[in-house]
Protein backbone atom coordinates (compact mmCIF):
# COMPACT_ATOMS: atom_id res chain seq x y z
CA UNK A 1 14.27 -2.94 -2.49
CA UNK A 2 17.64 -1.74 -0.92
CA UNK A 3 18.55 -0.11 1.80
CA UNK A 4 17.61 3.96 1.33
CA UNK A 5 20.66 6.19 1.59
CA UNK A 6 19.25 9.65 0.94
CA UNK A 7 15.79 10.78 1.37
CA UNK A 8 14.71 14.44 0.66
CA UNK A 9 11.27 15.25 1.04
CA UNK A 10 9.68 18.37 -0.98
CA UNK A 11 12.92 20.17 -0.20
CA UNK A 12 12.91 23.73 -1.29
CA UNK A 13 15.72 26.38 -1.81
CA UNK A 14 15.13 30.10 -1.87
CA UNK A 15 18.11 32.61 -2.10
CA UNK A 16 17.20 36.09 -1.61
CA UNK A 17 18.58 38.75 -3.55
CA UNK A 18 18.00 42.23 -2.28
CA UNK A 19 14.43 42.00 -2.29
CA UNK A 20 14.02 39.38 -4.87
CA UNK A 21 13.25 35.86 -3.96
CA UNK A 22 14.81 33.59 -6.19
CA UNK A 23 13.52 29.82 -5.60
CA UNK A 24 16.26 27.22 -7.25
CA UNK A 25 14.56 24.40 -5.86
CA UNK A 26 10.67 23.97 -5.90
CA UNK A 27 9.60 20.92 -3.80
CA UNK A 28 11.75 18.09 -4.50
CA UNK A 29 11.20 14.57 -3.47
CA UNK A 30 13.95 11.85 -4.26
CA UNK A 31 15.10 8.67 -2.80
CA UNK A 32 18.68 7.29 -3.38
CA UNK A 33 19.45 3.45 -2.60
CA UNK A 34 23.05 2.49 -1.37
CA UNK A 35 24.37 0.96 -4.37
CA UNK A 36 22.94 3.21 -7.10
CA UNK A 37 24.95 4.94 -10.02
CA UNK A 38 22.75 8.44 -10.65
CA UNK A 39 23.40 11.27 -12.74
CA UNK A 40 21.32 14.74 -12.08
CA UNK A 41 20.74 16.44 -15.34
CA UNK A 42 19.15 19.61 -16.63
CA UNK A 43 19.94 22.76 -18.06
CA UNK A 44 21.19 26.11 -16.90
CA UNK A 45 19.47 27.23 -13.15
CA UNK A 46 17.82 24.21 -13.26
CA UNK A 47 18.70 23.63 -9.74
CA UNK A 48 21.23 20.90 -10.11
CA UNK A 49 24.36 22.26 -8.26
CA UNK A 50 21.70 23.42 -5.49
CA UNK A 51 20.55 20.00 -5.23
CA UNK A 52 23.99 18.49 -4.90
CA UNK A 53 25.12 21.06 -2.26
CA UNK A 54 22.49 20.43 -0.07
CA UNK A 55 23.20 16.55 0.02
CA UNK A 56 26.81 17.30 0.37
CA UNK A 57 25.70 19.09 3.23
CA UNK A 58 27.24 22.40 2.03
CA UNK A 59 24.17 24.13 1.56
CA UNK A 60 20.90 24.20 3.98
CA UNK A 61 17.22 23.46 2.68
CA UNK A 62 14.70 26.44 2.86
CA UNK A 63 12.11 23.67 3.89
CA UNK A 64 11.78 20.40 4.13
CA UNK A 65 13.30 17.09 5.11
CA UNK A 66 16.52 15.65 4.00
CA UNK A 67 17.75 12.46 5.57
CA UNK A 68 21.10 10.91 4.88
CA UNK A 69 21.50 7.08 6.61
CA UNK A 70 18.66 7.35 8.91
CA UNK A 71 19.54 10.68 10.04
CA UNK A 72 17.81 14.13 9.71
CA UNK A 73 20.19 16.62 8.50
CA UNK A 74 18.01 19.80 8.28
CA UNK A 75 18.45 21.66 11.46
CA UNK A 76 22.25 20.65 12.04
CA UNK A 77 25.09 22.42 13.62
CA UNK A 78 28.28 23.32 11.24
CA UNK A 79 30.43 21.00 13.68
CA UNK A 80 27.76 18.37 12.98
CA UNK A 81 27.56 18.98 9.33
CA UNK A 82 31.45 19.14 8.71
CA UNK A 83 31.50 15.54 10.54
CA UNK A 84 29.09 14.23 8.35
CA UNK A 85 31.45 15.88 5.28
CA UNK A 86 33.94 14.21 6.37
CA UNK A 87 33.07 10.68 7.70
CA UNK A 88 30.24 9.64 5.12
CA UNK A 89 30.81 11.49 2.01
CA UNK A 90 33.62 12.07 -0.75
CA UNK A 91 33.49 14.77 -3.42
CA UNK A 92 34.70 14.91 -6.60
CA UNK A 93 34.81 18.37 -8.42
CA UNK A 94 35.16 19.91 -11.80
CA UNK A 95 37.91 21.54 -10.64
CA UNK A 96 40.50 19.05 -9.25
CA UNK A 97 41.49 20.98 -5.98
CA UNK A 98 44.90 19.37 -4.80
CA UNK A 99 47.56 20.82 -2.90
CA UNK A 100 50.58 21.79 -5.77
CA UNK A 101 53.46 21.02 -3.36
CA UNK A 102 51.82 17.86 -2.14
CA UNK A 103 52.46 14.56 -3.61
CA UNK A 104 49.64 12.74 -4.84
CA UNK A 105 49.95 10.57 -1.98
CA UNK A 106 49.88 13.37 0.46
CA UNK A 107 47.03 14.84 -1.27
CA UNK A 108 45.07 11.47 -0.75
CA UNK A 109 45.91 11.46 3.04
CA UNK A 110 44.32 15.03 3.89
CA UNK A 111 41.04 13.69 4.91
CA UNK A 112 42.38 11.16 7.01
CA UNK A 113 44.79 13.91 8.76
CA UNK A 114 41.53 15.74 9.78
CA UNK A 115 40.52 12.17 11.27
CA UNK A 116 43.49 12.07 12.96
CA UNK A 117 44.65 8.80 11.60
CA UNK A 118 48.08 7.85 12.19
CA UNK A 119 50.64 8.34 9.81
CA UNK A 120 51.60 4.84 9.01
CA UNK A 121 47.67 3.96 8.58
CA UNK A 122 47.18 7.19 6.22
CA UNK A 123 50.03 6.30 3.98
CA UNK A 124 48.81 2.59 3.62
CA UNK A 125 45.18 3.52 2.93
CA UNK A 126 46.35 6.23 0.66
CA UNK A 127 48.52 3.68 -1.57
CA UNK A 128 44.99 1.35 -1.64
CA UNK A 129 42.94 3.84 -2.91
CA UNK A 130 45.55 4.92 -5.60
CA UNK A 131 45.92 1.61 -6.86
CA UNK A 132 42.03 1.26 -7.16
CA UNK A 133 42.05 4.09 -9.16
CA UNK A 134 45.31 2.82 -11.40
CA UNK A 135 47.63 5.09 -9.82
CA UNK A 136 49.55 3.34 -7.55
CA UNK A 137 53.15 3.95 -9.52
CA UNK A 138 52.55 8.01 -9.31
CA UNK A 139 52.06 8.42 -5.81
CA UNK A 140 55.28 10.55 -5.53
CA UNK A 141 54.62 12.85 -8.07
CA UNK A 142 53.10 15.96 -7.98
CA UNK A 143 49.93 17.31 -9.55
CA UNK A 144 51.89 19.14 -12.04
CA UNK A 145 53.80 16.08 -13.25
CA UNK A 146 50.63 14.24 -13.79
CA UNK A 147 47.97 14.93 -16.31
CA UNK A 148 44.44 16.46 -16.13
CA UNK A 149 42.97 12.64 -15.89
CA UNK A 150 45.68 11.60 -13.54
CA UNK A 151 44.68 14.43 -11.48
CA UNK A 152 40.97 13.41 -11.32
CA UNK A 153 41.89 10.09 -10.58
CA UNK A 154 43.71 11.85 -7.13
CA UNK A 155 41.25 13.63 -6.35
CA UNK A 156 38.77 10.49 -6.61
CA UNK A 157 40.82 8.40 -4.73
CA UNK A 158 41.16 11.21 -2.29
CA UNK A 159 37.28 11.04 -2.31
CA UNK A 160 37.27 7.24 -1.51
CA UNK A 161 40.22 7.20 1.23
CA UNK A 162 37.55 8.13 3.54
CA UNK A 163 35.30 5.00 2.50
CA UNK A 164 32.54 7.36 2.28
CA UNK A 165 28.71 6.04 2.21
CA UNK A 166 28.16 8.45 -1.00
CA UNK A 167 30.01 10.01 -3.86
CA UNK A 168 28.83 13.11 -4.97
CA UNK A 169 30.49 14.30 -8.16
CA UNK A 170 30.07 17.79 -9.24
CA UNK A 171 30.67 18.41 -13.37
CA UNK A 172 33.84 15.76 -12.90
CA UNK A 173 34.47 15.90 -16.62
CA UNK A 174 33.63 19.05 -16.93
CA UNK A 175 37.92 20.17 -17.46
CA UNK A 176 38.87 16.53 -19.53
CA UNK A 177 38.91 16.24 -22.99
CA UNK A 178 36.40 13.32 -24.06
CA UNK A 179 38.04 10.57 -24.43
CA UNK A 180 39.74 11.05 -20.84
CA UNK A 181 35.91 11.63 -19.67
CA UNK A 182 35.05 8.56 -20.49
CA UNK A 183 37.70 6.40 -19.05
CA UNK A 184 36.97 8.35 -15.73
CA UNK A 185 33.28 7.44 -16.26
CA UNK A 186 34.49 3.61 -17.13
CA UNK A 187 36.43 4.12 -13.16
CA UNK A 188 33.48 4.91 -11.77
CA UNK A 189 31.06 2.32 -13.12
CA UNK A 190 34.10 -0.18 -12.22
CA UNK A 191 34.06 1.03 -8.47
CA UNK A 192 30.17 0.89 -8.27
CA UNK A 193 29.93 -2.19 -10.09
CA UNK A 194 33.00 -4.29 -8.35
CA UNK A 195 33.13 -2.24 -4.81
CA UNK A 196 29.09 -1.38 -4.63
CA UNK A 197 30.00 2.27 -4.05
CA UNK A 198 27.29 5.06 -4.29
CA UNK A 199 27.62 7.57 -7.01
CA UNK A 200 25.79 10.53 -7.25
CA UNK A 201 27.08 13.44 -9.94
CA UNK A 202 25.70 16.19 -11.43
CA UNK A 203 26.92 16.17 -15.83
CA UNK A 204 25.33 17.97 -18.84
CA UNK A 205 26.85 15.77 -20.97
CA UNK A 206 24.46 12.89 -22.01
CA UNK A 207 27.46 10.87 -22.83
CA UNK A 208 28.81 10.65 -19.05
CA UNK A 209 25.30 10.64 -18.13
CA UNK A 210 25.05 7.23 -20.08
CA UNK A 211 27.38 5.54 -17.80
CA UNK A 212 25.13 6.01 -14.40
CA UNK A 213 22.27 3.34 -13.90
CA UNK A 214 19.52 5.89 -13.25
CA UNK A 215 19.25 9.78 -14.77
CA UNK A 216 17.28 12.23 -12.46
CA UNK A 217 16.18 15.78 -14.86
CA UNK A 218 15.40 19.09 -13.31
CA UNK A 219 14.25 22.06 -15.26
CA UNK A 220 13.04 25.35 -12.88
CA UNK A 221 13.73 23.49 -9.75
CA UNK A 222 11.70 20.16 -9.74
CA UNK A 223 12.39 16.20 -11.03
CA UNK A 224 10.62 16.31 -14.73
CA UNK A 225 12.24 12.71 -15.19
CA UNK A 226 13.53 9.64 -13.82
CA UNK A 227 14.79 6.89 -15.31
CA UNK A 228 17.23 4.61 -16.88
CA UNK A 229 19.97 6.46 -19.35
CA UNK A 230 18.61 6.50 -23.25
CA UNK A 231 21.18 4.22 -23.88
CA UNK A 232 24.14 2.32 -21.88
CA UNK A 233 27.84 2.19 -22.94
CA UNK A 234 29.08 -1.24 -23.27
CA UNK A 235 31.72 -2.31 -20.37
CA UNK A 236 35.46 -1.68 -20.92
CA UNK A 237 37.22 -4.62 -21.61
């Protein structure tokens, strides 16, 4: 068994509406190891963008535990929480989120300006993680000269110039046309396989979902399955 990167035990989430409770999560348990590939499906208010908010550490539990390398996260400060954010985990949206007057270069750097890495050491670990993502001969170009793919691929590598202990991946190819979705979903079985990185997104589309190593399904906030994909694409060659 690996080492255990996220914990949650029976984690619940209740939002409150006027007078209505509405619970979105109902007593979740998981365990992710360092390593894994996992997609969270389900349908509709099934709870999944909850889930992944509250191990992003942009949400808080209602109840329960959640521990993220070793460390109990429930009860933190928002200085505490945006440190964690920042130092141990990378997010990819549906939306790609990048600066329009920034290079993609530029765009990369941002979380290592809130580090306050020096400039030199940003630009050269910016270039890295835009050539692990293919990029490395568009780093001077702006998000509108590059195209919806291209722009994931920023905002991934912008995700991975932190060297983040998790990925979290919210809908990432949710805005690409399919054949684009897959070749980001090839990049990030490459970058789990080859570079061991953690992976955790949240897809509807069983086809993305086939890519991960393990498929976690909610319906009416709990885990009704968890598994292996039905199936598994073959590698890229």
């Amino acid at each position: 068994m690996g080492v255990i990167l996220v914990v949650l035990r029976d984690v619940r989430k209740v939002y409150r509406i006027g007078k209505v409770e509405v619970a979105a999560l109902r007593g979740i348990t998981l365990e992710v190891e360092e390593g894994e590939f996992t997609s969270v499906m389900g349908p509709s208010g099934s709870g999944k963008s909850t889930l992944l908010n509250i191990i992003g550490c942009l949400d808080h539990p209602s109840s329960g535990s959640y521990i993220l390398g070793g460390r109990e996260v429930n009860g933190l400060g928002d200085a505490a929480l945006a440190a964690i954010r920042n130092r141990m985990l990378g997010f990819v949206f549906q939306s790609f989120h990048l600066l329009p007057r920034m290079t993609a270069r530029q765009n990369v750097e941002l979380p290592l300006v809130y580090r306050g890495v020096p400039p030199r050491e940003r630009r050269r670990r910016a270039e890295e993680a835009l050539a692990a993502v293919g990029l490395e001969a568009e780093a001077s170009r702006l998000p509108s000269e590059l195209s919806g793919g291209q722009q994931q691929r920023v905002a991934i590598a912008r995700a991975l110039v932190g060297e983040p202990a998790l990925l979290l991946a919210d809908e990432p190819t949710g805005n690409l046309d399919s054949r684009t979705g897959e070749e980001l979903m090839e990049l990030f079985s490459r970058l789990n396989r080859e570079r061991g990185i953690t992976i955790l997104q949240v897809t509807h589309d069983e086809r993305m979902a086939a890519y991960s190593r393990r498929v976690v399904r909610l319906q009416d906030g709990q885990i009704v399955s968890d598994g292996p994909p039905a199936r598994r694409p073959s590698p890229a060659a």
